[in-house]
N, C-alpha and C. Protein backbone atom coordinates (compact mmCIF):
# COMPACT_ATOMS: atom_id res chain seq x y z
N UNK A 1 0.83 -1.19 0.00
CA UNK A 1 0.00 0.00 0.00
C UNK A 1 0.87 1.24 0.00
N UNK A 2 0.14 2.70 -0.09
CA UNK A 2 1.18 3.48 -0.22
C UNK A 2 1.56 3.73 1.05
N UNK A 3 1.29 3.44 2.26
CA UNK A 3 1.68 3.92 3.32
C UNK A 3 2.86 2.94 3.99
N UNK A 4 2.75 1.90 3.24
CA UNK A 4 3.93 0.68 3.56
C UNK A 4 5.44 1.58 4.02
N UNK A 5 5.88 0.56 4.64
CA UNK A 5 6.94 1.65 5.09
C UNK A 5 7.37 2.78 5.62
N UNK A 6 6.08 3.56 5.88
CA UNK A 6 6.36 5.02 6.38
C UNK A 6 5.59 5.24 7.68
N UNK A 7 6.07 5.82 8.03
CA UNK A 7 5.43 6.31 9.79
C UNK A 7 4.06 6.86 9.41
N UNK A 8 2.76 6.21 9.93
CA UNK A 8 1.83 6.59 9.73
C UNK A 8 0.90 8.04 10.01
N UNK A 9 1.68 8.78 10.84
CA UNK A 9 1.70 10.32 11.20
C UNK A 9 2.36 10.97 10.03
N UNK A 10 4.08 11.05 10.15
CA UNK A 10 4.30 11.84 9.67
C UNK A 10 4.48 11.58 7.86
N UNK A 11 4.40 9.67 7.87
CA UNK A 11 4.51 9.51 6.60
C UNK A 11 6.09 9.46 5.56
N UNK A 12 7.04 9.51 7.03
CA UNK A 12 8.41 9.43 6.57
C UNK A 12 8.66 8.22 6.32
N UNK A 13 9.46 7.94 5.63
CA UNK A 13 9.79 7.16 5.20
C UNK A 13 11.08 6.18 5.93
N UNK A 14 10.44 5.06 6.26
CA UNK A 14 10.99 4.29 7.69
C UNK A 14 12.44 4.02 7.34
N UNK A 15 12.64 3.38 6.19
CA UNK A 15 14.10 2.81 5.52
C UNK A 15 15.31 4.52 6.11
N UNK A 16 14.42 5.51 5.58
CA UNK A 16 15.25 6.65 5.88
C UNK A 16 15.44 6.84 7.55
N UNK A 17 14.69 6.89 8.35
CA UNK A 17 15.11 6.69 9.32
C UNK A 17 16.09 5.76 10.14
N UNK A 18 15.95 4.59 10.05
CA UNK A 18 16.69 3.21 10.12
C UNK A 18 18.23 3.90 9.69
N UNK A 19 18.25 4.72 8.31
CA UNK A 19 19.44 4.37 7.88
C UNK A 19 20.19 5.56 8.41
N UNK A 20 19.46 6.61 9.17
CA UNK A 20 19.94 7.62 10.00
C UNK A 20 20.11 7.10 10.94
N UNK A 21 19.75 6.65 11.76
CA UNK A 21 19.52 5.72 13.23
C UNK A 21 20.93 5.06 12.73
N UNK A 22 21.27 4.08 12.00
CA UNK A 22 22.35 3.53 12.21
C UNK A 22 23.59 4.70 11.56
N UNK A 23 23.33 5.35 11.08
CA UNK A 23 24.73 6.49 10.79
C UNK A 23 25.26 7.01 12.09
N UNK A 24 24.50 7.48 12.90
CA UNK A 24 24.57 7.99 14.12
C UNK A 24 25.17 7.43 14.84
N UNK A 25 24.95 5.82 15.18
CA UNK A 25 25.35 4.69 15.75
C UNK A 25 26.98 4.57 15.74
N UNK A 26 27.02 4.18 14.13
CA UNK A 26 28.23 3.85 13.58
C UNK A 26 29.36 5.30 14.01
N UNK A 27 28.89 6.14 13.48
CA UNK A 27 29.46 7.53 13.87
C UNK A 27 29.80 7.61 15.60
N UNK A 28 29.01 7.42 16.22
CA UNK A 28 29.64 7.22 17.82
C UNK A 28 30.23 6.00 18.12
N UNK A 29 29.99 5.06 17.82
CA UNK A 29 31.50 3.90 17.85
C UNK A 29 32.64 4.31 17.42
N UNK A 30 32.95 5.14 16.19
CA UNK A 30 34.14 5.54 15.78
C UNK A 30 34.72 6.52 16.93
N UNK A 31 33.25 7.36 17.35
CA UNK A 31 34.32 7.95 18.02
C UNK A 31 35.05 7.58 19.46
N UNK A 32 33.67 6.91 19.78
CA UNK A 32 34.52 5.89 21.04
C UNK A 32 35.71 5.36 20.64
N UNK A 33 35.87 4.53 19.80
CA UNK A 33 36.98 3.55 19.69
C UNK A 33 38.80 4.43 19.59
N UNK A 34 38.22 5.73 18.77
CA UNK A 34 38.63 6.92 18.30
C UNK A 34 39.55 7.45 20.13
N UNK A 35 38.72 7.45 20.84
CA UNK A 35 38.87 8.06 22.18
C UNK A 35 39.50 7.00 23.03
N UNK A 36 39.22 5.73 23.18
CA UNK A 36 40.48 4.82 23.26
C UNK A 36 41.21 4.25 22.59
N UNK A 37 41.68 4.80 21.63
CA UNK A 37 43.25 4.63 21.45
C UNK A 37 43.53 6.31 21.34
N UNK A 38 43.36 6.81 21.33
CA UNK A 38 43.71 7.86 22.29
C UNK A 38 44.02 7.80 23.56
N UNK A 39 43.57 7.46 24.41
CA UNK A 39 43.92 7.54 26.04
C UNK A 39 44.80 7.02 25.78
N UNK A 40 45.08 5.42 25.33
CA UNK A 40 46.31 4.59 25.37
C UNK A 40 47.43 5.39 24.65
N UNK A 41 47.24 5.47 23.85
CA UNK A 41 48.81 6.37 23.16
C UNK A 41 49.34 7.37 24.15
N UNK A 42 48.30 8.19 24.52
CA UNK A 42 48.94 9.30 25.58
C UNK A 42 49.38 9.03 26.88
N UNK A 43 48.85 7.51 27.45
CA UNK A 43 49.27 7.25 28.14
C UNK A 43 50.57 6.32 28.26
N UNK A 44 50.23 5.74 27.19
CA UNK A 44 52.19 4.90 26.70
C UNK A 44 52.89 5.67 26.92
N UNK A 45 52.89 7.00 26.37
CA UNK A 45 53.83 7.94 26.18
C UNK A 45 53.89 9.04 26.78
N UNK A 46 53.48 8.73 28.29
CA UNK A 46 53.48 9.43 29.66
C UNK A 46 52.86 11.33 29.42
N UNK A 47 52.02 11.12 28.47
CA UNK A 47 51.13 12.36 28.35
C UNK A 47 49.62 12.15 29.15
N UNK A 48 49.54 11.04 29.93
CA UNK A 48 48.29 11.21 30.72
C UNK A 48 48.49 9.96 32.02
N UNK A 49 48.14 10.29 32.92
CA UNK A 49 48.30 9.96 34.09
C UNK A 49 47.65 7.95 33.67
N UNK A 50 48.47 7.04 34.52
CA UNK A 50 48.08 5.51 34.18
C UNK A 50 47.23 5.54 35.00
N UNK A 51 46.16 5.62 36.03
CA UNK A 51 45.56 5.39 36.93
C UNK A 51 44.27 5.98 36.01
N UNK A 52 43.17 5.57 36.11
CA UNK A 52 41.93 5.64 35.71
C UNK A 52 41.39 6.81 36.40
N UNK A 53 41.05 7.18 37.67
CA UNK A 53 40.64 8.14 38.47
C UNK A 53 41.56 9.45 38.20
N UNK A 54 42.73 9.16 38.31
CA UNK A 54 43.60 10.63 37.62
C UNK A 54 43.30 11.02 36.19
N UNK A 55 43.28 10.26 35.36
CA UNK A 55 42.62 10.32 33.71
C UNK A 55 41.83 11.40 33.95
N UNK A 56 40.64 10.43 34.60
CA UNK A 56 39.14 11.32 33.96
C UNK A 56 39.13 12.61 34.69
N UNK A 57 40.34 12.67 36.08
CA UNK A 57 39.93 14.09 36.41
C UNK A 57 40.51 15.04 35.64
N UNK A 58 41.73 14.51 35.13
CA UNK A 58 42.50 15.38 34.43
C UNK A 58 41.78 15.94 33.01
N UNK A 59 41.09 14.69 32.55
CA UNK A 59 40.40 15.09 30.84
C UNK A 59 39.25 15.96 31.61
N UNK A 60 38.60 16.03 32.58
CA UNK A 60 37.19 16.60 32.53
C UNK A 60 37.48 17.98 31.84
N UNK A 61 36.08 17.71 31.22
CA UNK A 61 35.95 19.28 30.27
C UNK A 61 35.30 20.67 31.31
N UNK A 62 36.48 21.40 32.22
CA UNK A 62 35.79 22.15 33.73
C UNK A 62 34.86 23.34 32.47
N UNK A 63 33.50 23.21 33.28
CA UNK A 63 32.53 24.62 32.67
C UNK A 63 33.29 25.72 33.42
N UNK A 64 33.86 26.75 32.74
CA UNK A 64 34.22 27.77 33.51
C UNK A 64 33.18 28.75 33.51
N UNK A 65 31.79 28.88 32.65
CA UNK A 65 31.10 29.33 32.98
C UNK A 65 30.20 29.27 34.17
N UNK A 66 30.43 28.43 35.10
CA UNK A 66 30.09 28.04 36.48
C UNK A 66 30.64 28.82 37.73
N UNK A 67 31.72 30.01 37.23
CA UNK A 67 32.72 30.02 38.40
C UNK A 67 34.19 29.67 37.86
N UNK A 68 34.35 28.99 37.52
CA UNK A 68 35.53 28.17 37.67
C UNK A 68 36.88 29.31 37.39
N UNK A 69 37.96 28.46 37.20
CA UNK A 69 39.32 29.21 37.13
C UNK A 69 40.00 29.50 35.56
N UNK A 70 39.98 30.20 35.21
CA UNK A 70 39.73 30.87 33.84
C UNK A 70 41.31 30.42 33.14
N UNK A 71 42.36 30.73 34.19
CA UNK A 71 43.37 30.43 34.38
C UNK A 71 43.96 28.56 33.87
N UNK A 72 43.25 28.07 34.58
CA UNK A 72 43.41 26.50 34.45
C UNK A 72 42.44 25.88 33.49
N UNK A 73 41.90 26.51 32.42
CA UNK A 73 40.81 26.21 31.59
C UNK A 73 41.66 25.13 30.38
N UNK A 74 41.02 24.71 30.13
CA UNK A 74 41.75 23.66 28.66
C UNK A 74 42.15 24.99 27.33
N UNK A 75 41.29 26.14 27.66
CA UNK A 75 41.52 27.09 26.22
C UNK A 75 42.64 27.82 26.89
N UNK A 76 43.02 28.44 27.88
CA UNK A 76 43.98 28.86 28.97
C UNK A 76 45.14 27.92 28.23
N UNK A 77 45.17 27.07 28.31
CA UNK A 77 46.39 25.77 28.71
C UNK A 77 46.71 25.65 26.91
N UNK A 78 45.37 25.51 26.25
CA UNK A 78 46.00 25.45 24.48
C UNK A 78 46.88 27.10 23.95
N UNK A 79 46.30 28.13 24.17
CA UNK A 79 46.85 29.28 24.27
C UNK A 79 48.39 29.91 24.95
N UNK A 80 48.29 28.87 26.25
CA UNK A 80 49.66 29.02 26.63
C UNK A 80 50.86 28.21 25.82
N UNK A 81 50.24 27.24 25.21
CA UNK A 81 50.97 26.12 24.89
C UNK A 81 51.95 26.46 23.67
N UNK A 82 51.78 27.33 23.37
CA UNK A 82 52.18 28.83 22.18
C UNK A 82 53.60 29.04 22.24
N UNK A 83 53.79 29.77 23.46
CA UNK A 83 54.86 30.19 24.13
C UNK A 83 55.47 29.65 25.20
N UNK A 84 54.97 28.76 26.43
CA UNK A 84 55.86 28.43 26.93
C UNK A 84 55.53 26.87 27.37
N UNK A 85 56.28 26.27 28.16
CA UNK A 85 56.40 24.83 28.46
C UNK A 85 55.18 23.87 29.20
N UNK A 86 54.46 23.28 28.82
CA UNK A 86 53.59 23.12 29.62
C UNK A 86 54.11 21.39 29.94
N UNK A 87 53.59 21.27 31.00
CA UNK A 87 53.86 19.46 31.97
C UNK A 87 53.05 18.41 31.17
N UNK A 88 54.21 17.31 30.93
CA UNK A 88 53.54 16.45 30.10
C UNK A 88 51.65 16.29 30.16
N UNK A 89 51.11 15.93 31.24
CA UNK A 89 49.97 15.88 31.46
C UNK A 89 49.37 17.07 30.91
N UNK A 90 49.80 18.43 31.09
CA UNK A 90 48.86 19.29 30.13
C UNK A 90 48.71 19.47 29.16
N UNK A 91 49.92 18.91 28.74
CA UNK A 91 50.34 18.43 26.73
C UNK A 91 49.09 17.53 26.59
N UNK A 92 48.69 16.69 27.54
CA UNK A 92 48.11 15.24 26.99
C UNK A 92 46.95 15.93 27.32
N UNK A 93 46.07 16.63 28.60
CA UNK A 93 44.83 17.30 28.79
C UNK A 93 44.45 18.17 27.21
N UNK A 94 45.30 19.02 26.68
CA UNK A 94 45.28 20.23 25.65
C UNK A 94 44.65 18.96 24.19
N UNK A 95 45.60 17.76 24.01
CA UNK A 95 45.61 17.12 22.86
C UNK A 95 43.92 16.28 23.33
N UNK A 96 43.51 16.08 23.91
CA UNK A 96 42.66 15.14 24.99
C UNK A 96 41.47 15.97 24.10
N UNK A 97 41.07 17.06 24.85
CA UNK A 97 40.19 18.43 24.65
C UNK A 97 40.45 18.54 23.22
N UNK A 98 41.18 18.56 22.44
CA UNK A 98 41.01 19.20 21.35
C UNK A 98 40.54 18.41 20.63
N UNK A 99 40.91 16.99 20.33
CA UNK A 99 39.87 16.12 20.01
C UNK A 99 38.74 15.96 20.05
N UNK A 100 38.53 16.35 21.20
CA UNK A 100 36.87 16.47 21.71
C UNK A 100 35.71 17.09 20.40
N UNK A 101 36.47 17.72 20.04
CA UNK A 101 36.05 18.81 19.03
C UNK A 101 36.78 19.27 17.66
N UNK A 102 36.50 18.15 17.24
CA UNK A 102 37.78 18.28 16.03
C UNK A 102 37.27 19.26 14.86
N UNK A 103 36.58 19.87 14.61
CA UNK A 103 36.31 20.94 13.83
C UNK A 103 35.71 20.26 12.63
N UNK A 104 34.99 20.97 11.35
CA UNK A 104 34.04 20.57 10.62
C UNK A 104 34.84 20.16 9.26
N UNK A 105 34.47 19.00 8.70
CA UNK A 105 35.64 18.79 7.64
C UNK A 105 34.35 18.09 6.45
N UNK A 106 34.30 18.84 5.44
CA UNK A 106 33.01 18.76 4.47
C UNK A 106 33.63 17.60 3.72
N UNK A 107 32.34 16.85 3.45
CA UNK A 107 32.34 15.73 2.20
C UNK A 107 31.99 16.13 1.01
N UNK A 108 32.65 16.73 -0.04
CA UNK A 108 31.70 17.16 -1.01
C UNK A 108 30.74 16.68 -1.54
N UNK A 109 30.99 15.30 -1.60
CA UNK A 109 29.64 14.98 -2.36
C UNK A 109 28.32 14.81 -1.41
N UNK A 110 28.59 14.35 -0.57
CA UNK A 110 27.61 14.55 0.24
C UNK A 110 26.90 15.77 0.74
N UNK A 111 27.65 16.41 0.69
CA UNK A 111 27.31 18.05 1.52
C UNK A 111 26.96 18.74 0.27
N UNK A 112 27.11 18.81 -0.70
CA UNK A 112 27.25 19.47 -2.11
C UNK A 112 25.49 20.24 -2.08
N UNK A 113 24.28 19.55 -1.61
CA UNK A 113 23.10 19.65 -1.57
C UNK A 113 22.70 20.32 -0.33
N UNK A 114 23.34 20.41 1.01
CA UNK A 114 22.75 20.70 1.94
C UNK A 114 23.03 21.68 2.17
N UNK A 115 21.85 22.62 2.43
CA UNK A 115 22.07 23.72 2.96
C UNK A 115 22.68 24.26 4.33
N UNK A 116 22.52 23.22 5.12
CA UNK A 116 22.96 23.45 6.46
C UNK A 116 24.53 23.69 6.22
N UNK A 117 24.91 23.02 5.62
CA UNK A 117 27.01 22.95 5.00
C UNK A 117 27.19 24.45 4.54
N UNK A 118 26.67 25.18 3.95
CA UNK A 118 26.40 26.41 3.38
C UNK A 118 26.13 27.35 4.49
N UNK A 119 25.80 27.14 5.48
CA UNK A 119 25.71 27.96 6.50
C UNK A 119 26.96 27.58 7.66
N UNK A 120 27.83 26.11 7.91
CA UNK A 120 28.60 26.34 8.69
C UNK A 120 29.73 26.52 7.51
N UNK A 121 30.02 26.82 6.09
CA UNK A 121 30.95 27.11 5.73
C UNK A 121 31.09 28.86 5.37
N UNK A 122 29.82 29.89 5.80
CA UNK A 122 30.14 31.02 5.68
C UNK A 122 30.91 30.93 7.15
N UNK A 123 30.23 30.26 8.17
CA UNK A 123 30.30 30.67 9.52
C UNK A 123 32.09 30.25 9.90
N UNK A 124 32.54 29.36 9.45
CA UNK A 124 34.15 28.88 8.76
C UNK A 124 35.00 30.59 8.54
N UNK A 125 34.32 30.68 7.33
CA UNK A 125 34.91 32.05 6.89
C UNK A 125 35.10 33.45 7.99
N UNK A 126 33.51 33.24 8.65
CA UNK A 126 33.77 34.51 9.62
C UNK A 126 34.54 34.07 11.03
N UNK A 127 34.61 32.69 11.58
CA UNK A 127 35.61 32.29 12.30
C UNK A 127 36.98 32.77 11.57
N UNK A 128 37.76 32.64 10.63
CA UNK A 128 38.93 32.98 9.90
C UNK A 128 39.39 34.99 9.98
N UNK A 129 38.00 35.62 9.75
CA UNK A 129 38.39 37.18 9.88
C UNK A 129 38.25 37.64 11.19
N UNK A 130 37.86 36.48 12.11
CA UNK A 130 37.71 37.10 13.61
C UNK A 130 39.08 36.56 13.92
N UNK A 131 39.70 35.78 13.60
CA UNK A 131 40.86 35.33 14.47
C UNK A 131 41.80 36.24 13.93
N UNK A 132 41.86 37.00 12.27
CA UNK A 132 42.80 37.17 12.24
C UNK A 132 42.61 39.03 13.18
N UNK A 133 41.38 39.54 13.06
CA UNK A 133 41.01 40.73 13.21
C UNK A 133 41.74 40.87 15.00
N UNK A 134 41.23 39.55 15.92
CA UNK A 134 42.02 39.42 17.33
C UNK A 134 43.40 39.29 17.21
N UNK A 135 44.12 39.02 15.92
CA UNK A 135 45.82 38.55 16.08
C UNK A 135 46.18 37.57 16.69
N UNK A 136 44.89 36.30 16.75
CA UNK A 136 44.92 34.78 17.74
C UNK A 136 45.51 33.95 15.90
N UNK A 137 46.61 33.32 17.24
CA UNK A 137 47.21 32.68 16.53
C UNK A 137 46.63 31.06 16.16
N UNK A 138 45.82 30.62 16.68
CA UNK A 138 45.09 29.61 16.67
C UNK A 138 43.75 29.55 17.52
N UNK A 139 43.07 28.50 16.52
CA UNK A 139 41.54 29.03 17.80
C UNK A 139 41.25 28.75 18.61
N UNK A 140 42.35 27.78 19.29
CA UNK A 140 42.34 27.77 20.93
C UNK A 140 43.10 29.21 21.45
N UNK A 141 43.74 29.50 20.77
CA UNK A 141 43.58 31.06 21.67
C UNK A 141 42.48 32.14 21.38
N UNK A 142 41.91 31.82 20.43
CA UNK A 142 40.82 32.97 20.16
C UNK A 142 39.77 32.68 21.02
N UNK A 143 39.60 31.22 21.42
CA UNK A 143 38.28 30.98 22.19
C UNK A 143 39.11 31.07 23.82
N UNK A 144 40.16 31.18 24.28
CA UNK A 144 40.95 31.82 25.17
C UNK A 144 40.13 33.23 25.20
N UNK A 145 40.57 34.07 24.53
CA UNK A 145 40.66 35.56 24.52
C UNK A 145 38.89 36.05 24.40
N UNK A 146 37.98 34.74 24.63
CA UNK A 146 36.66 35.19 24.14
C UNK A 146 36.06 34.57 25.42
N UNK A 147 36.59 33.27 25.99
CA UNK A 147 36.37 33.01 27.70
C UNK A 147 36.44 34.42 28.31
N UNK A 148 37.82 34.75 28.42
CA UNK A 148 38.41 35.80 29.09
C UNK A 148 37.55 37.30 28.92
N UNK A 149 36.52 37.32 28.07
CA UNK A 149 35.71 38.08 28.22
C UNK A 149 34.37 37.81 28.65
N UNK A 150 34.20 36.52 29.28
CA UNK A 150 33.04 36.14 29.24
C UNK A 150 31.94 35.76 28.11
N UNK A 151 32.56 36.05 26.93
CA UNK A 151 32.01 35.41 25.81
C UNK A 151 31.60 33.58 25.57
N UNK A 152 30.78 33.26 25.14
CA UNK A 152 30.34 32.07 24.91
C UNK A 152 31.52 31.42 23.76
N UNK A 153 31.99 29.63 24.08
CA UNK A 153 33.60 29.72 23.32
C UNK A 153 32.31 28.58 22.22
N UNK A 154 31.34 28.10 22.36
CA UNK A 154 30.01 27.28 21.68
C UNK A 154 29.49 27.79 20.30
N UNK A 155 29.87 27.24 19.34
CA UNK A 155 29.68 27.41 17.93
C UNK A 155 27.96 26.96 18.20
N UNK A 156 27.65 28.01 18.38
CA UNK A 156 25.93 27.93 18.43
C UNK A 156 24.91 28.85 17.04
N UNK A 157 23.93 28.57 16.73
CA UNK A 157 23.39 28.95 15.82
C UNK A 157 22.51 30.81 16.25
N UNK A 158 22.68 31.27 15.32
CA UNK A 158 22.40 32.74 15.35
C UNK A 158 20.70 32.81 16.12
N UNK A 159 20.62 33.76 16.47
CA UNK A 159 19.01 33.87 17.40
C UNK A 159 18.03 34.11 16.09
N UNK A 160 18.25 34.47 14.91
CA UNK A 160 17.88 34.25 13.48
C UNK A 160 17.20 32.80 12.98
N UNK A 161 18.39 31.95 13.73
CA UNK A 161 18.06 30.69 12.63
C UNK A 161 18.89 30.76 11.40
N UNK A 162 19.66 31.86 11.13
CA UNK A 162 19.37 31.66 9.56
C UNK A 162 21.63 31.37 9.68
N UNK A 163 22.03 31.00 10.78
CA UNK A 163 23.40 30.21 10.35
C UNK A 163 23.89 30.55 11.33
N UNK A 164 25.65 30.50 11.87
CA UNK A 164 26.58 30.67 12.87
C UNK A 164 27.01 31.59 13.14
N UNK A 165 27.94 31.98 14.27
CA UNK A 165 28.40 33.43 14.66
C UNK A 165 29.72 33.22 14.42
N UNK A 166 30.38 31.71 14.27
CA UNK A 166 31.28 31.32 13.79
C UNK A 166 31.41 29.53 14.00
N UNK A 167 32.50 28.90 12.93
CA UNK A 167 32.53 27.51 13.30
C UNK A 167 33.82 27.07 12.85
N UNK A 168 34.57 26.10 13.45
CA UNK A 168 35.68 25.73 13.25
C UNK A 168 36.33 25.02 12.08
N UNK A 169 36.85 24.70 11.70
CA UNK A 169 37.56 23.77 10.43
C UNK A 169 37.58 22.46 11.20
N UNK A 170 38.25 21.77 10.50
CA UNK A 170 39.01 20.88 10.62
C UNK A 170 40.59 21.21 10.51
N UNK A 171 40.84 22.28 9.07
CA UNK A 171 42.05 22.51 9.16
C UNK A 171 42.84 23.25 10.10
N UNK A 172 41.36 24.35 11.06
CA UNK A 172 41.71 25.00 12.14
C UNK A 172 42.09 24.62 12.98
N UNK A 173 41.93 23.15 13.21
CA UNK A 173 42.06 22.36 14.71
C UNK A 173 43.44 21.70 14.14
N UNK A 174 43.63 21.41 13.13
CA UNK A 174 44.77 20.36 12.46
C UNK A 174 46.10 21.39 12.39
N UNK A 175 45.77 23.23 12.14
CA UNK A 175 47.25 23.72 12.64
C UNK A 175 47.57 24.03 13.57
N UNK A 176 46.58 24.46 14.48
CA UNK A 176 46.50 24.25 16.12
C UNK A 176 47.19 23.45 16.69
N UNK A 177 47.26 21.92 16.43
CA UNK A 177 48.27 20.81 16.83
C UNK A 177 49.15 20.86 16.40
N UNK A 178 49.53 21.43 15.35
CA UNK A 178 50.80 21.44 14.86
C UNK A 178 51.66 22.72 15.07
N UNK A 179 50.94 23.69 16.13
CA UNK A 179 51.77 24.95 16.34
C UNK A 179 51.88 24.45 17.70
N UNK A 180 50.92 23.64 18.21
CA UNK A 180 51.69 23.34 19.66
C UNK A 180 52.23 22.06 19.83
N UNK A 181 52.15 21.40 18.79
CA UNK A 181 53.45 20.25 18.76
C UNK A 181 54.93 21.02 18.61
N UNK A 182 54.65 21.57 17.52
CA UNK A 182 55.93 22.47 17.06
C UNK A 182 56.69 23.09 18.34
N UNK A 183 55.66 23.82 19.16
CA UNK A 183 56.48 24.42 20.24
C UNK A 183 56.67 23.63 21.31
N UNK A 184 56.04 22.75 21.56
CA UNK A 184 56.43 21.72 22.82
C UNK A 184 57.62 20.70 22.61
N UNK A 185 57.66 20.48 21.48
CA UNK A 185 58.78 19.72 21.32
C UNK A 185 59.99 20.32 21.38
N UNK A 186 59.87 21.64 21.47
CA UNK A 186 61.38 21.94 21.73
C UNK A 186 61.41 22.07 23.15
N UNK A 187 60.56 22.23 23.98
CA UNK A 187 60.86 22.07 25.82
C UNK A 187 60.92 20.36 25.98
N UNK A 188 60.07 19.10 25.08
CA UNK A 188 60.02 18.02 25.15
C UNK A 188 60.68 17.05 24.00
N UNK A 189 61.86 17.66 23.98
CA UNK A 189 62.27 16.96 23.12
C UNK A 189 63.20 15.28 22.58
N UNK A 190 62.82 14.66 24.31
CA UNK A 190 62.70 13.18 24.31
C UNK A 190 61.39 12.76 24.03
N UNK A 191 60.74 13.33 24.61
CA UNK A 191 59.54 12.80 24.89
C UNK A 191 58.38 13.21 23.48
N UNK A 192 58.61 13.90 22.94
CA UNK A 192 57.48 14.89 21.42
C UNK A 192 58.61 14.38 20.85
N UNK A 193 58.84 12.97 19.76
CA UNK A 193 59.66 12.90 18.73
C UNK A 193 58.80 13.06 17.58
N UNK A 194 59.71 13.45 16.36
CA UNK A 194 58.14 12.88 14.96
C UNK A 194 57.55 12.28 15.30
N UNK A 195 57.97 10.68 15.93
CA UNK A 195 57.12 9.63 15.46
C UNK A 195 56.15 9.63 16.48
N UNK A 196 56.01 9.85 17.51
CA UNK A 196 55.02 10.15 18.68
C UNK A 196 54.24 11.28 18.22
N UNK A 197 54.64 12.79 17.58
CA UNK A 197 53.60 13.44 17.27
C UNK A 197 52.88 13.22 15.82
N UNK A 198 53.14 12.01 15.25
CA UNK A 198 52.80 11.23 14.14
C UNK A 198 51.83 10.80 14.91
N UNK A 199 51.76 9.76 15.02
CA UNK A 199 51.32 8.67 15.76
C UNK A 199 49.91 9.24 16.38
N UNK A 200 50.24 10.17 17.11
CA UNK A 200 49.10 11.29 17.77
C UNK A 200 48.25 11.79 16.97
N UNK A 201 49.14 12.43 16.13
CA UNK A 201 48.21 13.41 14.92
C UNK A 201 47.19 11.88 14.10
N UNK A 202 47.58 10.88 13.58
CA UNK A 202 47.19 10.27 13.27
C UNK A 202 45.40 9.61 13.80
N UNK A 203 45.53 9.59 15.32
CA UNK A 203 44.30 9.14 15.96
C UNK A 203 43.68 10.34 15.89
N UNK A 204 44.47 11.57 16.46
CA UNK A 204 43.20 12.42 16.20
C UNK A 204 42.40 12.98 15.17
N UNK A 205 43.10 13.00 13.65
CA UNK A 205 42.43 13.47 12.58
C UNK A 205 42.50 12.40 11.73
């Protein structure tokens, strides 16, 4: 009949759901699996504490909009990580967090149709003239310098509807690691070889 297959309300079409339902699925296994071998690498390679209870306090993502210490923030700690030396564990907290949020990386063919892609790739662009307009050298320091004003650091959608106030790359987050690999390895330079910040870069992007 014609209603075979489709949700009898809205009339969607069930196969399409199912096959969203399992994208979603599949998509959070990756990233689980994604997130341990992560812990393990950083922890082989003494960037995160071996004890389970030290881990998770160390990764927690602190709301500093709660109060908290603006100072000891994960965007604090990527921003510092710029210029001067930070303790293995905050190397591994900074790389931990940034993963968390690896920034938006388009499929063309897939995205080629959607409008929503069209709205986080202007919002891409105006992330790019705000960082350079602040002189943030990466956008963990721009979302540093936007905590530090009490600004919201949440790629959230305009009170419009109609797109972003800004949104991250992928490539934004991918030179980000590589300006604070670059500089940590010269305070860590047993410990940050290529092949360890290989190895790293690898799980996370």
């Amino acid at each position: 009949s014609e209603m075979a297959g489709r949700d009898p309300q809205s009339r969607a079409s069930l196969a399409v759901a199912r096959r969203t339902a399992r994208g979603l699925r599949r998509r959070r296994d990756r990233y689980l699996k994604r997130l341990q071998r992560l812990l393990a690498l950083l922890t082989e390679h003494g960037l995160m504490p071996a004890g389970d209870k030290a881990r998770r306090a160390l990764v927690r993502d602190h709301d500093d909009r709660k109060g908290g210490d603006l100072s000891n923030s994960v965007y604090a700690l990527r921003a510092l990580a710029l210029d001067k030396a930070l303790t293995p564990h905050e190397i591994g907290r900074a790389i931990f967090l940034l993963n968390q949020r690896r920034g938006f990386q388009s499929n063309r063919k897939a995205d080629s149709n959607d409008p929503e892609q069209g709205k986080i790739a202007s919002a891409i662009q105006a992330l790019d003239e705000k960082m350079m307009e602040a002189s943030a050298r990466t956008y963990g320091e721009w979302l540093h310098m936007r905590r530090s004003k009490g600004l919201s650091v949440r790629a959230r959608m305009t009170a419009d509807g109609e797109g972003y106030d800004f949104y991250p790359s992928r490539g934004a987050l991918e030179r980000e690691f590589d300006k604070i690999m670059d500089r940590q390895r010269g305070f860590h330079p047993d410990l940050l070889n290529e092949a360890v910040i290989g190895e790293i870069r690898d799980v996370v992007f």
